[in-house]
Every structure is written in C-alpha cells, then in structure tokens.
PDB file of N, CA and C in Angstrom:
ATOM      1  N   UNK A   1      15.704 -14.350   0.037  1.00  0.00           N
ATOM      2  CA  UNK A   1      16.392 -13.653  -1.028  1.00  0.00           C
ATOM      3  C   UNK A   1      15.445 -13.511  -2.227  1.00  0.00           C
ATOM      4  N   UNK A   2      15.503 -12.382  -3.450  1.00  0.00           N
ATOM      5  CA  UNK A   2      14.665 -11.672  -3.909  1.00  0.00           C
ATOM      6  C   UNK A   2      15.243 -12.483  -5.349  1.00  0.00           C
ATOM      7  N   UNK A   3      14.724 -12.981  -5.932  1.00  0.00           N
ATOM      8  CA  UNK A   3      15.150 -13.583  -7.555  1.00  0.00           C
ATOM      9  C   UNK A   3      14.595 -12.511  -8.282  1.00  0.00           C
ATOM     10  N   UNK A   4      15.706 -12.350  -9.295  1.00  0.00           N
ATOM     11  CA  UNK A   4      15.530 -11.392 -10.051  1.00  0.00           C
ATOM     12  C   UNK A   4      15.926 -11.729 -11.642  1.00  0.00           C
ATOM     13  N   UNK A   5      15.482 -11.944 -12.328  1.00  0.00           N
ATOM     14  CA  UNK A   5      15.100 -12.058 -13.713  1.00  0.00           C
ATOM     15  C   UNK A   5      15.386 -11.011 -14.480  1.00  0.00           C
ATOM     16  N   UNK A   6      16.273 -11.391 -15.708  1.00  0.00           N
ATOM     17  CA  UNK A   6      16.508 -10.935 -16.435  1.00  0.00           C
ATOM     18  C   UNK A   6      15.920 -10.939 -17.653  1.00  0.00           C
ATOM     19  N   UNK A   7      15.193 -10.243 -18.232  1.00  0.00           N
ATOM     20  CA  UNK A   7      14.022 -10.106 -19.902  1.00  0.00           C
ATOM     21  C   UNK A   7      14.271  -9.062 -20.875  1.00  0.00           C
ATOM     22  N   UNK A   8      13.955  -8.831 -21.999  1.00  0.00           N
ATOM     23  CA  UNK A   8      13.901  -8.489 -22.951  1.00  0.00           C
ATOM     24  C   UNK A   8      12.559  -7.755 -23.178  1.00  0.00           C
ATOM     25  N   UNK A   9      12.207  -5.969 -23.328  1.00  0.00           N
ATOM     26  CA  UNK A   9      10.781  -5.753 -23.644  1.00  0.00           C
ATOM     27  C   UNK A   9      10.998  -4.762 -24.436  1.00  0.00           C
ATOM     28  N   UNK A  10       9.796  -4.702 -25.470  1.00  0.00           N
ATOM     29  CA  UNK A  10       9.698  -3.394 -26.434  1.00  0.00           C
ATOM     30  C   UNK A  10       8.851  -2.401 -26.232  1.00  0.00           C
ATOM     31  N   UNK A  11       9.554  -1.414 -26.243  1.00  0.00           N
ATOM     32  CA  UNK A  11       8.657  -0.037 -26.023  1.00  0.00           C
ATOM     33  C   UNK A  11       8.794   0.440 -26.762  1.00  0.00           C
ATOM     34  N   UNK A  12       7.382   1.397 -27.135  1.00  0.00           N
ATOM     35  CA  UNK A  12       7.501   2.787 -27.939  1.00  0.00           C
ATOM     36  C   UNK A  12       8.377   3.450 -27.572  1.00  0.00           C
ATOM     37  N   UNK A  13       9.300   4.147 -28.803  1.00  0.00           N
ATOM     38  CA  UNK A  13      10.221   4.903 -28.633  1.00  0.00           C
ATOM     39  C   UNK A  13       9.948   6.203 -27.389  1.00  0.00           C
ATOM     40  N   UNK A  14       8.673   6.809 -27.839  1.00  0.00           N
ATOM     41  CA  UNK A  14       8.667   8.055 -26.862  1.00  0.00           C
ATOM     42  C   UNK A  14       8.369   7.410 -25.682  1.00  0.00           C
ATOM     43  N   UNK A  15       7.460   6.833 -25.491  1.00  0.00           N
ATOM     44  CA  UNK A  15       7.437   6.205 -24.040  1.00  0.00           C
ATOM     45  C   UNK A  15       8.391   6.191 -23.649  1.00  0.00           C
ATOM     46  N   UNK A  16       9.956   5.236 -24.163  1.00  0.00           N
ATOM     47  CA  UNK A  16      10.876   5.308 -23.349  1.00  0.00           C
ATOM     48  C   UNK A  16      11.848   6.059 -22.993  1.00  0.00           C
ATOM     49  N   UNK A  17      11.537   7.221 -24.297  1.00  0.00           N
ATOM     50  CA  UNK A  17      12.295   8.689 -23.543  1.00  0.00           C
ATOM     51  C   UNK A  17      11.447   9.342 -22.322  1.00  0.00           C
ATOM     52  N   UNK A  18      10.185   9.036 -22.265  1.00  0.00           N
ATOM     53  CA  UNK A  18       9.825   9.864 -20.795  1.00  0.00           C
ATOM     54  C   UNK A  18      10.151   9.145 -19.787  1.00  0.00           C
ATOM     55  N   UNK A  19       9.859   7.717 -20.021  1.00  0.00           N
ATOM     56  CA  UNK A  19      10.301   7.049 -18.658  1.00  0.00           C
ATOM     57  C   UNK A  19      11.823   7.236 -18.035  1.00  0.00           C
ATOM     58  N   UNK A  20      12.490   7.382 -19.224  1.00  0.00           N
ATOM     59  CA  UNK A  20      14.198   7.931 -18.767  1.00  0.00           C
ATOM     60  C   UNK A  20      14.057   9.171 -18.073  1.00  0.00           C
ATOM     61  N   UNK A  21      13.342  10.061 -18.758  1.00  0.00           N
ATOM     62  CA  UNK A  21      13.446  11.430 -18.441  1.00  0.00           C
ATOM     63  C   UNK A  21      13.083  11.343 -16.917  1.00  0.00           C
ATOM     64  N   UNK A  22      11.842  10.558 -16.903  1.00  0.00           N
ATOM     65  CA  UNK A  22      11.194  10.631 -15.358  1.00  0.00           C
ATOM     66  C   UNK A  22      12.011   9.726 -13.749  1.00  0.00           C
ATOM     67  N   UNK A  23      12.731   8.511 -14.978  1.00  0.00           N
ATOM     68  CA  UNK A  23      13.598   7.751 -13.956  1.00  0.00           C
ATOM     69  C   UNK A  23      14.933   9.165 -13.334  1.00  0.00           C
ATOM     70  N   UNK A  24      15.314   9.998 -13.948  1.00  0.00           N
ATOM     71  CA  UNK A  24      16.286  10.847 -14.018  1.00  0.00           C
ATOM     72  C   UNK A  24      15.785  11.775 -13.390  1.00  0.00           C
ATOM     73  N   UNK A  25      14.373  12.402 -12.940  1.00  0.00           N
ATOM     74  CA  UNK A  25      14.557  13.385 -12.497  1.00  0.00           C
ATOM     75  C   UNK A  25      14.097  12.659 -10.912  1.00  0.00           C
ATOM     76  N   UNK A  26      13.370  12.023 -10.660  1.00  0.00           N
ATOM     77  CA  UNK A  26      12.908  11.251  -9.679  1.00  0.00           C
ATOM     78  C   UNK A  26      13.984  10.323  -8.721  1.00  0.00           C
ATOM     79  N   UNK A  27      15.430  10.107  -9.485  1.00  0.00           N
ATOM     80  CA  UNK A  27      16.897   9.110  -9.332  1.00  0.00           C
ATOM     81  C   UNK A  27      16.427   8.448  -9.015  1.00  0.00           C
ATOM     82  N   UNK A  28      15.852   7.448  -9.970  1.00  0.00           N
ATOM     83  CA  UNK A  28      15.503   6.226  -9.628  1.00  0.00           C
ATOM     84  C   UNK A  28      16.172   5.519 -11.351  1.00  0.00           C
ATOM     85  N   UNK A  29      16.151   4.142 -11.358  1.00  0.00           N
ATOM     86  CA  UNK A  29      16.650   3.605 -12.285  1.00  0.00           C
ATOM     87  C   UNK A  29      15.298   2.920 -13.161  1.00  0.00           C
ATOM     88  N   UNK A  30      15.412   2.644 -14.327  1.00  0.00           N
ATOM     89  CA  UNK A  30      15.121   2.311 -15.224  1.00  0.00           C
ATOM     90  C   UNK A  30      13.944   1.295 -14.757  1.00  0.00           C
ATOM     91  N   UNK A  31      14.475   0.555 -14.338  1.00  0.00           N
ATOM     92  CA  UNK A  31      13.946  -0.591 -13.587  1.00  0.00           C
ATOM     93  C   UNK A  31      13.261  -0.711 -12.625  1.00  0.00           C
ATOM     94  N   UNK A  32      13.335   0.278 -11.684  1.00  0.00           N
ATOM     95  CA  UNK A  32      12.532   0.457 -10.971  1.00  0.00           C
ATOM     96  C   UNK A  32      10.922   1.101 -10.926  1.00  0.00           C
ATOM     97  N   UNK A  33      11.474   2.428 -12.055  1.00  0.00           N
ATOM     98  CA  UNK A  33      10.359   3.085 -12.868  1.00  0.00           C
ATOM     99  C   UNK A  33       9.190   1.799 -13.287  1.00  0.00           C
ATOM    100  N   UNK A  34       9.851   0.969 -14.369  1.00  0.00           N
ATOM    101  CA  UNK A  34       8.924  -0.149 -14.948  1.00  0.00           C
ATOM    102  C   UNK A  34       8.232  -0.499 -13.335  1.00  0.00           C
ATOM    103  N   UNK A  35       8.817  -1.416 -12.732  1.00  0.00           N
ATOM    104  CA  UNK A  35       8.594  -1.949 -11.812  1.00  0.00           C
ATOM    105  C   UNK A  35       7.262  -1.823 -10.851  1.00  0.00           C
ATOM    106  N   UNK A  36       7.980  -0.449 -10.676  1.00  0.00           N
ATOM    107  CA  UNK A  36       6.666   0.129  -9.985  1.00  0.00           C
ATOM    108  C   UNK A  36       5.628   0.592 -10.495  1.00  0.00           C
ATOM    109  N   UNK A  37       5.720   0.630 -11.950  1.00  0.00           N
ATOM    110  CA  UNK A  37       4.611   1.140 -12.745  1.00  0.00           C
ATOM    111  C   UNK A  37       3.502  -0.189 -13.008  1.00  0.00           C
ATOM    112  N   UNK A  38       4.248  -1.357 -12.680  1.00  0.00           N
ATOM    113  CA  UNK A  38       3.570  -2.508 -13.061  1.00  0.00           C
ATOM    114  C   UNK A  38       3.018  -2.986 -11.855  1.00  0.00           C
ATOM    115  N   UNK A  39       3.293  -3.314 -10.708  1.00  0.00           N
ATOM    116  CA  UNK A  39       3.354  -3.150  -9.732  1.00  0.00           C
ATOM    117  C   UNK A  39       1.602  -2.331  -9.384  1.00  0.00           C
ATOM    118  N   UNK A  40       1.503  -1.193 -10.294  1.00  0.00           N
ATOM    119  CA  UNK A  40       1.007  -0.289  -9.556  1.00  0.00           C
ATOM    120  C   UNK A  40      -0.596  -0.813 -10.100  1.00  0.00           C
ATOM    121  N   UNK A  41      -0.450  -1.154 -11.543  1.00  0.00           N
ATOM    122  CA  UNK A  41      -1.501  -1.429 -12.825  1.00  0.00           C
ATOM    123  C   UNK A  41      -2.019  -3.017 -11.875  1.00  0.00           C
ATOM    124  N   UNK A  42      -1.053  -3.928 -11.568  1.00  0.00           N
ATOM    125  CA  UNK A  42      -1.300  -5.119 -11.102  1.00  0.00           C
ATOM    126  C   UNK A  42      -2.300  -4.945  -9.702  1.00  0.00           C
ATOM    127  N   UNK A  43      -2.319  -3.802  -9.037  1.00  0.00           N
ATOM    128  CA  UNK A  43      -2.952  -3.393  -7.455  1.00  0.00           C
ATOM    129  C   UNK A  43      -4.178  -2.903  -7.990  1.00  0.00           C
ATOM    130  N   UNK A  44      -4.281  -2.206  -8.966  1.00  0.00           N
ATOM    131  CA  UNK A  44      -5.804  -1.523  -9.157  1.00  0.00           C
ATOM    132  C   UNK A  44      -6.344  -2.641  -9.682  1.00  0.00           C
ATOM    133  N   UNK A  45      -6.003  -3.431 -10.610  1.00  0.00           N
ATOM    134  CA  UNK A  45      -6.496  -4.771 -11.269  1.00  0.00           C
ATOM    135  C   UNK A  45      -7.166  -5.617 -10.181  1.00  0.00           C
ATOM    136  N   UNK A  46      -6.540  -5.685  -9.344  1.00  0.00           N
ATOM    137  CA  UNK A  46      -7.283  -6.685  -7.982  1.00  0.00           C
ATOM    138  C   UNK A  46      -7.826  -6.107  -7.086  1.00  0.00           C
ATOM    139  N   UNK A  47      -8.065  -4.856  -7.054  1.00  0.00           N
ATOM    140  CA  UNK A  47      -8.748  -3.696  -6.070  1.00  0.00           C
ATOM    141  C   UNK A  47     -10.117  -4.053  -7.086  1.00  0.00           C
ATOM    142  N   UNK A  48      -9.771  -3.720  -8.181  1.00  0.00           N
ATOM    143  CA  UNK A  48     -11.472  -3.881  -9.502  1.00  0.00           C
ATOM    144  C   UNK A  48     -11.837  -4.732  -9.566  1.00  0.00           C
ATOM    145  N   UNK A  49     -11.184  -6.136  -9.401  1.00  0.00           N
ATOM    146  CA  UNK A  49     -11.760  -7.301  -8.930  1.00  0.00           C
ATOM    147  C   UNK A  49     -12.365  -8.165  -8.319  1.00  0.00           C
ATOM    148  N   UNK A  50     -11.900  -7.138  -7.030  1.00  0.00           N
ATOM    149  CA  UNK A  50     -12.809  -7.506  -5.323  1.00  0.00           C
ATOM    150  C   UNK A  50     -13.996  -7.034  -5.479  1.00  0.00           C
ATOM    151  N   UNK A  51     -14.352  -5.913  -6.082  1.00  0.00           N
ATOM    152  CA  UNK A  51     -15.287  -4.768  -6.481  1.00  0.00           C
ATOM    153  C   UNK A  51     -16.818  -5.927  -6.443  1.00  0.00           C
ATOM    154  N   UNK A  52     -17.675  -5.283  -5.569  1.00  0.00           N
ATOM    155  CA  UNK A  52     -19.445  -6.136  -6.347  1.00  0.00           C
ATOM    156  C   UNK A  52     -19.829  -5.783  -7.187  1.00  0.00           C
ATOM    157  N   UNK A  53     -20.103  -6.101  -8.239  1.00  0.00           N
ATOM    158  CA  UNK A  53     -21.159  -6.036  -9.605  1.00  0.00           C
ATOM    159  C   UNK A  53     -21.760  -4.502  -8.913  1.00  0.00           C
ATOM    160  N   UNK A  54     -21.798  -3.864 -10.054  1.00  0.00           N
ATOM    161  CA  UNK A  54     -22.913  -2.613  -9.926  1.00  0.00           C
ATOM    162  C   UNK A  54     -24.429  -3.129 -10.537  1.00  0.00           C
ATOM    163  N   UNK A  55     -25.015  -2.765  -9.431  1.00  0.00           N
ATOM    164  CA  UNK A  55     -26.597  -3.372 -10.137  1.00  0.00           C
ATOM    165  C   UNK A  55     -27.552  -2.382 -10.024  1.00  0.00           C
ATOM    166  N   UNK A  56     -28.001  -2.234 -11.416  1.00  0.00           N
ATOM    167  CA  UNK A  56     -28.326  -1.079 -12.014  1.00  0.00           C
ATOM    168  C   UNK A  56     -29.955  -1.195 -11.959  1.00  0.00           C
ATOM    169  N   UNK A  57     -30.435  -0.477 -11.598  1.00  0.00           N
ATOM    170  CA  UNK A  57     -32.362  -0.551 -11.463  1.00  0.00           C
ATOM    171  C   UNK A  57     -32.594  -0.225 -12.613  1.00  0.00           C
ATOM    172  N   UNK A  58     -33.717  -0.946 -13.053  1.00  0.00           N
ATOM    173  CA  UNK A  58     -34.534  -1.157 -14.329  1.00  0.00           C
ATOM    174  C   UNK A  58     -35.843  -0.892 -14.282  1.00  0.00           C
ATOM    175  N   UNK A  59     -36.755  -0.287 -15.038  1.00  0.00           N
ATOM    176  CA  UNK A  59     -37.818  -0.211 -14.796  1.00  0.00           C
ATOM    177  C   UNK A  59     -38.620  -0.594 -16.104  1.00  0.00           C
ATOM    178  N   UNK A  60     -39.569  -1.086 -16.300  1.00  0.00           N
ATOM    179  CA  UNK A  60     -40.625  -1.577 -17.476  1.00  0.00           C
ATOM    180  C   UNK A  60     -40.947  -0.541 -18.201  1.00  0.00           C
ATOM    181  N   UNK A  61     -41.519  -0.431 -19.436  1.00  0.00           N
ATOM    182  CA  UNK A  61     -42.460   0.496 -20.226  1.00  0.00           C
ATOM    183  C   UNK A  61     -42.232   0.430 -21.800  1.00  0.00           C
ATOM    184  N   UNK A  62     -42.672   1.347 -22.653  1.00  0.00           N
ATOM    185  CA  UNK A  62     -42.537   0.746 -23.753  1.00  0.00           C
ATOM    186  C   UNK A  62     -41.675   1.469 -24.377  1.00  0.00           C
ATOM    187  N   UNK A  63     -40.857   1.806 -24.022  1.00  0.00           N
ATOM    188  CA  UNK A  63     -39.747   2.418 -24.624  1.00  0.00           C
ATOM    189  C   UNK A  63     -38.972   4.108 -24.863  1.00  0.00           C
ATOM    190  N   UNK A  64     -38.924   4.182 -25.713  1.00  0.00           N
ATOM    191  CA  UNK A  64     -38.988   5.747 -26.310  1.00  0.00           C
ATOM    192  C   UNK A  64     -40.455   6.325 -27.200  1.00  0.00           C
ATOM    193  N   UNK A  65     -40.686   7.438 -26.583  1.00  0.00           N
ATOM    194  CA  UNK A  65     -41.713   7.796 -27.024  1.00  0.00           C
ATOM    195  C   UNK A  65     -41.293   8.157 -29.052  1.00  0.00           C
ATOM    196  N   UNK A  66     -42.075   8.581 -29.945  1.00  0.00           N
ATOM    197  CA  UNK A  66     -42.029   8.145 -31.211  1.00  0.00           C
ATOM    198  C   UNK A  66     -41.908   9.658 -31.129  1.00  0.00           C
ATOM    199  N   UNK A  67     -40.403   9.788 -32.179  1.00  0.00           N
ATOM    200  CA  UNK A  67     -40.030  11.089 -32.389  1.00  0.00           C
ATOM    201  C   UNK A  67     -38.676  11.559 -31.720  1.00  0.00           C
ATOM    202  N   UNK A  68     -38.327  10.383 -30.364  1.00  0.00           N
ATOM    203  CA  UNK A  68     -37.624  10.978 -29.586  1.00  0.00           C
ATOM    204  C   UNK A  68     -36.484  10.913 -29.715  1.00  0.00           C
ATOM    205  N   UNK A  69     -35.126  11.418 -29.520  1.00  0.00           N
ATOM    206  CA  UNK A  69     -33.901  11.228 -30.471  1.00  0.00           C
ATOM    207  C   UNK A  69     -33.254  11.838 -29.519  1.00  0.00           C
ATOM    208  N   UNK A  70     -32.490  10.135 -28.173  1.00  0.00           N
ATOM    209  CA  UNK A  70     -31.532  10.399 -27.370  1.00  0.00           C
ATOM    210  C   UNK A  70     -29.894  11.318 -27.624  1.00  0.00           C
ATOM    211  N   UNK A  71     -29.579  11.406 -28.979  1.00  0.00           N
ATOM    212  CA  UNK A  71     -28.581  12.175 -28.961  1.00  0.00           C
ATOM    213  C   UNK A  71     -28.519  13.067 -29.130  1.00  0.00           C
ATOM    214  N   UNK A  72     -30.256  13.879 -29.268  1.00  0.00           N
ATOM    215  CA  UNK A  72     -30.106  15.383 -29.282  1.00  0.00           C
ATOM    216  C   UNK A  72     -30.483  16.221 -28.197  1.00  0.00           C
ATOM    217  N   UNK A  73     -29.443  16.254 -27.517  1.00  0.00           N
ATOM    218  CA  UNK A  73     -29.593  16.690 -26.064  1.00  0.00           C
ATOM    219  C   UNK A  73     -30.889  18.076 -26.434  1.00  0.00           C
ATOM    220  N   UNK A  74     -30.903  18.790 -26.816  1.00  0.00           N
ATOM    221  CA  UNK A  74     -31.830  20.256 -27.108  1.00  0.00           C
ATOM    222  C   UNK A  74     -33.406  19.564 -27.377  1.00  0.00           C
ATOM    223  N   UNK A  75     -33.459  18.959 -27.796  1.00  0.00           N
ATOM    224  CA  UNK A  75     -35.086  18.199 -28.103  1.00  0.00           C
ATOM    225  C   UNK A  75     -34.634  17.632 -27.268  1.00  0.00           C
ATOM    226  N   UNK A  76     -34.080  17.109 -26.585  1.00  0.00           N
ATOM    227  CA  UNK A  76     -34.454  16.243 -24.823  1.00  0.00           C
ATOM    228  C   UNK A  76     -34.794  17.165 -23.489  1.00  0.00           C
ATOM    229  N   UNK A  77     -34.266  18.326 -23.527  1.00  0.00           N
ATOM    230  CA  UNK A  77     -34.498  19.091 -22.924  1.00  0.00           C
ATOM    231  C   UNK A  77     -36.021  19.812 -23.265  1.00  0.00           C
ATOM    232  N   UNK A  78     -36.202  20.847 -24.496  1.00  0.00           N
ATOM    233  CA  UNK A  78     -37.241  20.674 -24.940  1.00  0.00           C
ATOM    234  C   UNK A  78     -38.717  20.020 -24.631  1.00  0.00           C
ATOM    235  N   UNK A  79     -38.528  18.989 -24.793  1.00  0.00           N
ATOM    236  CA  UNK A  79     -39.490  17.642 -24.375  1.00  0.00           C
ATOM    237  C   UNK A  79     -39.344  17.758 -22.807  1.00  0.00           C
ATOM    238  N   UNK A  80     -38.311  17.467 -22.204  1.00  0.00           N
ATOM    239  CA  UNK A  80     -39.042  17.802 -20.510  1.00  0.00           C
ATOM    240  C   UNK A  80     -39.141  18.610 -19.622  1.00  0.00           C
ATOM    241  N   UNK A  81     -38.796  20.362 -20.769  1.00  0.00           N
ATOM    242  CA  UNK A  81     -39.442  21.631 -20.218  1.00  0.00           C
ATOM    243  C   UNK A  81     -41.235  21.471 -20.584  1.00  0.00           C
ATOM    244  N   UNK A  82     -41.366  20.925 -21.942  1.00  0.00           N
ATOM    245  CA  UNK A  82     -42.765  21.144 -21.964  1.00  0.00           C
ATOM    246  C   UNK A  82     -43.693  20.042 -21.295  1.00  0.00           C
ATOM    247  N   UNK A  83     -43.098  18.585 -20.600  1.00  0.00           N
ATOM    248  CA  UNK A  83     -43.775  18.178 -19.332  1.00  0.00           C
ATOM    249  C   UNK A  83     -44.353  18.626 -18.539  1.00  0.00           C
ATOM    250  N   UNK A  84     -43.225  19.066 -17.822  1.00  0.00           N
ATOM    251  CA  UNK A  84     -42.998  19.907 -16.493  1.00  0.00           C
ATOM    252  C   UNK A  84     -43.621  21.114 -16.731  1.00  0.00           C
ATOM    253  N   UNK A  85     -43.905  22.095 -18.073  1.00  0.00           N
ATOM    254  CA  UNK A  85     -45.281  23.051 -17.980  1.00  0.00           C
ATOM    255  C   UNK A  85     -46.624  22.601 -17.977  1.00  0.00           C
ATOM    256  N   UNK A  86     -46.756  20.975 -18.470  1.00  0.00           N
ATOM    257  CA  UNK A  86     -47.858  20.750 -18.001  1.00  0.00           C
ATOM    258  C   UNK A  86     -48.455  20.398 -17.176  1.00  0.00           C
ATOM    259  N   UNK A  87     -47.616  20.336 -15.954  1.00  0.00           N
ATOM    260  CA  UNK A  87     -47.517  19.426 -14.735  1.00  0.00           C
ATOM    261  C   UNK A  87     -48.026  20.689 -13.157  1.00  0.00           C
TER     262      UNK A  87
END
C-alpha cells in the first residue's frame, strides 16, 4: 500500500494558474501534475549524476597573443583570415 502524505507548498501565483490550466486540459488533478513534474526533475537529476566527468583537452602555450580581445568576435575572425592568407 502507497502512503500518502499530506503538505502544505507555496507557489507563484502564475505558476499555479498554468498548472491548473494544464491539470484541466490534460484531466489530470492537481496533484498529480506536481507529482509528476517532480518525479520527472528527480530522474534527470540521477541520469546527470551517473554521467562521467567531461574531460576537456588542454594544451600549453603562452596565452593570448597581445592585442587579442576574445569578445570581439570580428577581430577574431579578422586575425584568423589573415593567418590562413599567410599559410
């Protein structure tokens, strides 16, 4: 047999007009909506968990060349059209 617990939770107001809206068009209840929504957050959580470390290759050198300015994509481009013409 399935114990079932009774609690108290606060939601953002709009949140809980869509979740009505969505328990209502879907006929499902209130509770179930939550349920399975938690349910669902709790499965990817331990799917990302099992997960191996991403291990990222590194390579040595001395850095950024002097002048070079990663957030300007147009001078990054720039810079390795005129490589690649000298190449």
């Amino acid at each position: 047999m399935l114990l079932c617990m009774r609690t108290t939770i606060r939601l953002d107001d709009q949140l809980l007009v869509e979740i009505k809206q969505y328990a209502a068009r879907t006929d499902q209840t209130l509770t179930i909506v939550i349920e399975d929504a938690l349910r669902e957050m709790l499965s990817r959580q331990r799917k990302n968990a099992e997960r191996d470390p991403i291990k990222l290759k590194t390579v040595s050198g001395n850095g950024l060349l002097p002048g070079v300015d990663l957030d300007d994509t147009a001078s990054l481009i720039d810079l390795m059209d005129e490589a690649n013409a000298s190449v």
